[in-house]
Protein backbone atom coordinates (compact mmCIF):
# COMPACT_ATOMS: atom_id res chain seq x y z
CA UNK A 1 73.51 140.61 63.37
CA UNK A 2 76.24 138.16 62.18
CA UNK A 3 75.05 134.27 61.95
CA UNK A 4 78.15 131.75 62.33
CA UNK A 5 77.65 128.88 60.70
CA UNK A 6 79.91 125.75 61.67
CA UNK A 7 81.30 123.90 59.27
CA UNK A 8 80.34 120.41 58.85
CA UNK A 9 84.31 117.93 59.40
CA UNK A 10 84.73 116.24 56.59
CA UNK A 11 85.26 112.47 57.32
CA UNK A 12 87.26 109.94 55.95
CA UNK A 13 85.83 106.28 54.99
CA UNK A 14 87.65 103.35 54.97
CA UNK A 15 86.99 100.77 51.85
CA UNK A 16 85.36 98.51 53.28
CA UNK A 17 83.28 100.98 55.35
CA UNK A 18 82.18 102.37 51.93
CA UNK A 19 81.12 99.38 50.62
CA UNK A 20 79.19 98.44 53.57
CA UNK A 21 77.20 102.24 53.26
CA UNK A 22 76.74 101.47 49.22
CA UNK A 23 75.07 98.24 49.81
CA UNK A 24 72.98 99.83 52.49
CA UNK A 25 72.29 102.73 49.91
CA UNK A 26 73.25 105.48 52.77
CA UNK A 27 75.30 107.30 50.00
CA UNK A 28 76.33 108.68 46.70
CA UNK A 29 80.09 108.00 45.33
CA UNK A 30 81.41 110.70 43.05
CA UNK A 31 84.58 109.78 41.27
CA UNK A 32 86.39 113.23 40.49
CA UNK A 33 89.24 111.91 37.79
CA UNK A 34 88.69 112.91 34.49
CA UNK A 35 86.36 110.39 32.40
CA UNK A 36 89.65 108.31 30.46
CA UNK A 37 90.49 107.38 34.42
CA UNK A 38 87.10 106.69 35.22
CA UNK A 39 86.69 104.32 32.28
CA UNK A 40 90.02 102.82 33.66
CA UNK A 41 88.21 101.37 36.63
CA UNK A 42 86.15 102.94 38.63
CA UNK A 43 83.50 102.38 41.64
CA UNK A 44 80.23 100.53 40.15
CA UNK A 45 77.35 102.88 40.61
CA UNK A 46 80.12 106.10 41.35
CA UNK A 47 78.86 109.01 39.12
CA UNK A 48 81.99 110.67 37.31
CA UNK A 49 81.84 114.19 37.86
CA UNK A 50 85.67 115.84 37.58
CA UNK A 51 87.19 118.19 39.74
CA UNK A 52 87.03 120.94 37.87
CA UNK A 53 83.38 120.78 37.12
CA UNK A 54 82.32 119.94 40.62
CA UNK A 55 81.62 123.84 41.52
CA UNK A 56 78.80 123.57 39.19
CA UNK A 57 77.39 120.28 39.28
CA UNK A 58 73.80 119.45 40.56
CA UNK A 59 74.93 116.85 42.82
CA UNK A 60 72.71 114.50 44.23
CA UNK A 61 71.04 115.17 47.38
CA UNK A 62 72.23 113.01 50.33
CA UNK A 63 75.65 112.34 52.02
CA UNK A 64 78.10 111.88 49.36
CA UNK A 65 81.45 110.59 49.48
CA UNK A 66 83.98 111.93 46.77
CA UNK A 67 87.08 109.62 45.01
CA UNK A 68 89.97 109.93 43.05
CA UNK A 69 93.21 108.16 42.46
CA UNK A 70 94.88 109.36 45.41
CA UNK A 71 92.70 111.51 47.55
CA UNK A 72 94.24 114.49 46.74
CA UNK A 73 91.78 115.84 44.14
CA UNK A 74 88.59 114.09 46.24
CA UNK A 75 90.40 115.87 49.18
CA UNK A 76 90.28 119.38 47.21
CA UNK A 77 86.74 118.66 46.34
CA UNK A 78 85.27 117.71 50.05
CA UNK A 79 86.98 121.55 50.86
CA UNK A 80 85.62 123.06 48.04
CA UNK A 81 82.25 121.74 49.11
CA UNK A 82 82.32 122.42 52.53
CA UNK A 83 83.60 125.98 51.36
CA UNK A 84 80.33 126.32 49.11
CA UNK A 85 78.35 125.24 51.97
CA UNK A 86 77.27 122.11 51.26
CA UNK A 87 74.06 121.13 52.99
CA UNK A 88 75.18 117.06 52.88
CA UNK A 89 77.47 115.26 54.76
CA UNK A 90 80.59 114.77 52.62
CA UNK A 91 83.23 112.01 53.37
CA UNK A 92 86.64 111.33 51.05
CA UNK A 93 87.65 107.09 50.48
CA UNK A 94 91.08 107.28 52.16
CA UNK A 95 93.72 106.31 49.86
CA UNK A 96 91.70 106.80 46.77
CA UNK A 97 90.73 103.88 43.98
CA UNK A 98 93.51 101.67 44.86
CA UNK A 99 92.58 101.07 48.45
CA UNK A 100 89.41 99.79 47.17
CA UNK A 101 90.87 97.82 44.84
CA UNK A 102 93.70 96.54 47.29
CA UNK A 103 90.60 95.29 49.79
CA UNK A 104 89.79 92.72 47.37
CA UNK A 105 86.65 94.91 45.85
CA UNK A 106 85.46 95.07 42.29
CA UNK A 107 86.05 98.40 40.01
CA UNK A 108 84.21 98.37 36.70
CA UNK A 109 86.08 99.37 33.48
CA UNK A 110 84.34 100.07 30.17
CA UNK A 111 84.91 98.68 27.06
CA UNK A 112 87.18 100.23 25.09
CA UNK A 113 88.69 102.04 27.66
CA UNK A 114 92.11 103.61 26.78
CA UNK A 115 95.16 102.90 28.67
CA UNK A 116 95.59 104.82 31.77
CA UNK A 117 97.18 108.78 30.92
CA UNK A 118 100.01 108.14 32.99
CA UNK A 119 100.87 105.04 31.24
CA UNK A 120 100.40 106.46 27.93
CA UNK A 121 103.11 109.40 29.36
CA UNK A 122 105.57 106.42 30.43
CA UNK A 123 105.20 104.98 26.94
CA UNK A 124 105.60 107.95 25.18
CA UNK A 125 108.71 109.46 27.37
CA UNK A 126 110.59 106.00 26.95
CA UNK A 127 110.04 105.91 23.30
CA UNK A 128 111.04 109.68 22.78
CA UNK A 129 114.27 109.10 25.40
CA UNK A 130 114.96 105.76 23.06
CA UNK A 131 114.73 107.61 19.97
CA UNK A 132 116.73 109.73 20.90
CA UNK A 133 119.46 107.55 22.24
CA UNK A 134 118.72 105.55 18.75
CA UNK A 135 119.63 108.86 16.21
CA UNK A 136 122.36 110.23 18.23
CA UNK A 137 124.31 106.92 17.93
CA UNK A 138 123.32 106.52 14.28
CA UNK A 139 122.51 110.09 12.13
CA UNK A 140 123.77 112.84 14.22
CA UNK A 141 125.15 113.61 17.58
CA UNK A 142 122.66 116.20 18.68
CA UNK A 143 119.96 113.84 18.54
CA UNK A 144 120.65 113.24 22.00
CA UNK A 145 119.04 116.79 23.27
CA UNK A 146 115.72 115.00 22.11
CA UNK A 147 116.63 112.38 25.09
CA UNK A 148 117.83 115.52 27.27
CA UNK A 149 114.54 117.37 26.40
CA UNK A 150 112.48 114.36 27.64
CA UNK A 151 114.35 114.15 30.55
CA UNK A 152 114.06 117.35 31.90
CA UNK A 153 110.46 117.66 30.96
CA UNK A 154 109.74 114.80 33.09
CA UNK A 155 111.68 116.55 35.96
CA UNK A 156 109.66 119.77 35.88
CA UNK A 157 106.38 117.56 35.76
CA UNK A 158 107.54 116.11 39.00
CA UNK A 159 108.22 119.46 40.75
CA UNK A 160 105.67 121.34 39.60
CA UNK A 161 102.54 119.05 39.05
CA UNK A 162 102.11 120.31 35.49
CA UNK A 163 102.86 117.49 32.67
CA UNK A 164 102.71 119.00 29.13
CA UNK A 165 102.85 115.66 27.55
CA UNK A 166 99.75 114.48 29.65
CA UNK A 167 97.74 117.20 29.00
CA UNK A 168 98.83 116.37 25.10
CA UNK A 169 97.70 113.11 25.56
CA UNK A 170 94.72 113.83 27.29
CA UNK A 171 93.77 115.63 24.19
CA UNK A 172 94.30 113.00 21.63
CA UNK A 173 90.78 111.64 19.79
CA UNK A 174 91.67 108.26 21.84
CA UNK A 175 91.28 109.59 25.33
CA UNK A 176 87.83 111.14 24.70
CA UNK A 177 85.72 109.61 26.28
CA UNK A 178 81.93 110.71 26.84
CA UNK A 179 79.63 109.28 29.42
């Protein structure tokens, strides 16, 4: 005897739609960026539970609606969910953090908080294409692979979805952040 069991559509939730069901306390927000971009800005009252812990996690019980920058990792975690079976209803903020933000509602940031990763990479891309702009004009002519380097690093990031220098960043003792 084979049981089917249906699985529950995952839903989409406008901003303002999930601030009306927080202030009505009909669910649970669970931000799934790492914890630098949750102490960026994030939902006040949103538990920070990454991506790639959210397998794992005892989760709350009750409908819970997952958020990220984009919606793309929230998105991954409503199918993981759904794929684990579950029990709650699960819903995904469309457009991720900034929609929130762009309809005018409040995101907390903690003290302290480092810049956002993705900043830090544009910082530290320029500087490393500028240096080596800088040393090819004035020591040596080969200095100028340092810019090339950057360059194309920056290019495979964008086609494959893997930054090097991000995750290097990520590491550094400034970006560690525990909740």
């Amino acid at each position: 005897m084979t049981t089917t069991r249906s699985m529950q559509q995952a839903s989409s939730l406008s901003a303002h739609a999930l601030a009306e069901q927080l202030a009505n306390q009909q669910v649970t927000v669970i931000d799934v960026r790492e914890p630098v971009e949750y102490a960026s800005g994030h939902i006040d009252g949103s538990l920070n539970i990454p991506l790639a812990r959210i397998a794992q996690a005892d989760l709350p019980q009750g409908p819970l609606v997952l958020v990220c920058q984009s919606g793309n990792r929230s998105g991954r975690a409503v199918r993981l969910l759904q794929a684990q079976g579950h029990p709650y209803s699960l819903a995904d903020l469309e457009g991720g953090v900034p929609s929130w933000e762009q309809a005018g509602l409040a995101l907390r940031r903690l003290k302290r908080a480092p810049l956002p990763l993705m900043r830090q990479v544009q910082i530290a891309a320029g500087s490393l294409v500028l240096l080596g702009l800088i040393l090819s004009s004035t020591v040596a002519p080969a200095w100028i692979l340092l810019s090339w380097f950057v360059g194309a690093g920056l290019v495979f990031a964008g086609i494959s979805g893997f930054c090097g220098m991000a995750r290097l960043l990520a590491a550094m003792p400034w970006n560690r952040i525990s909740l």
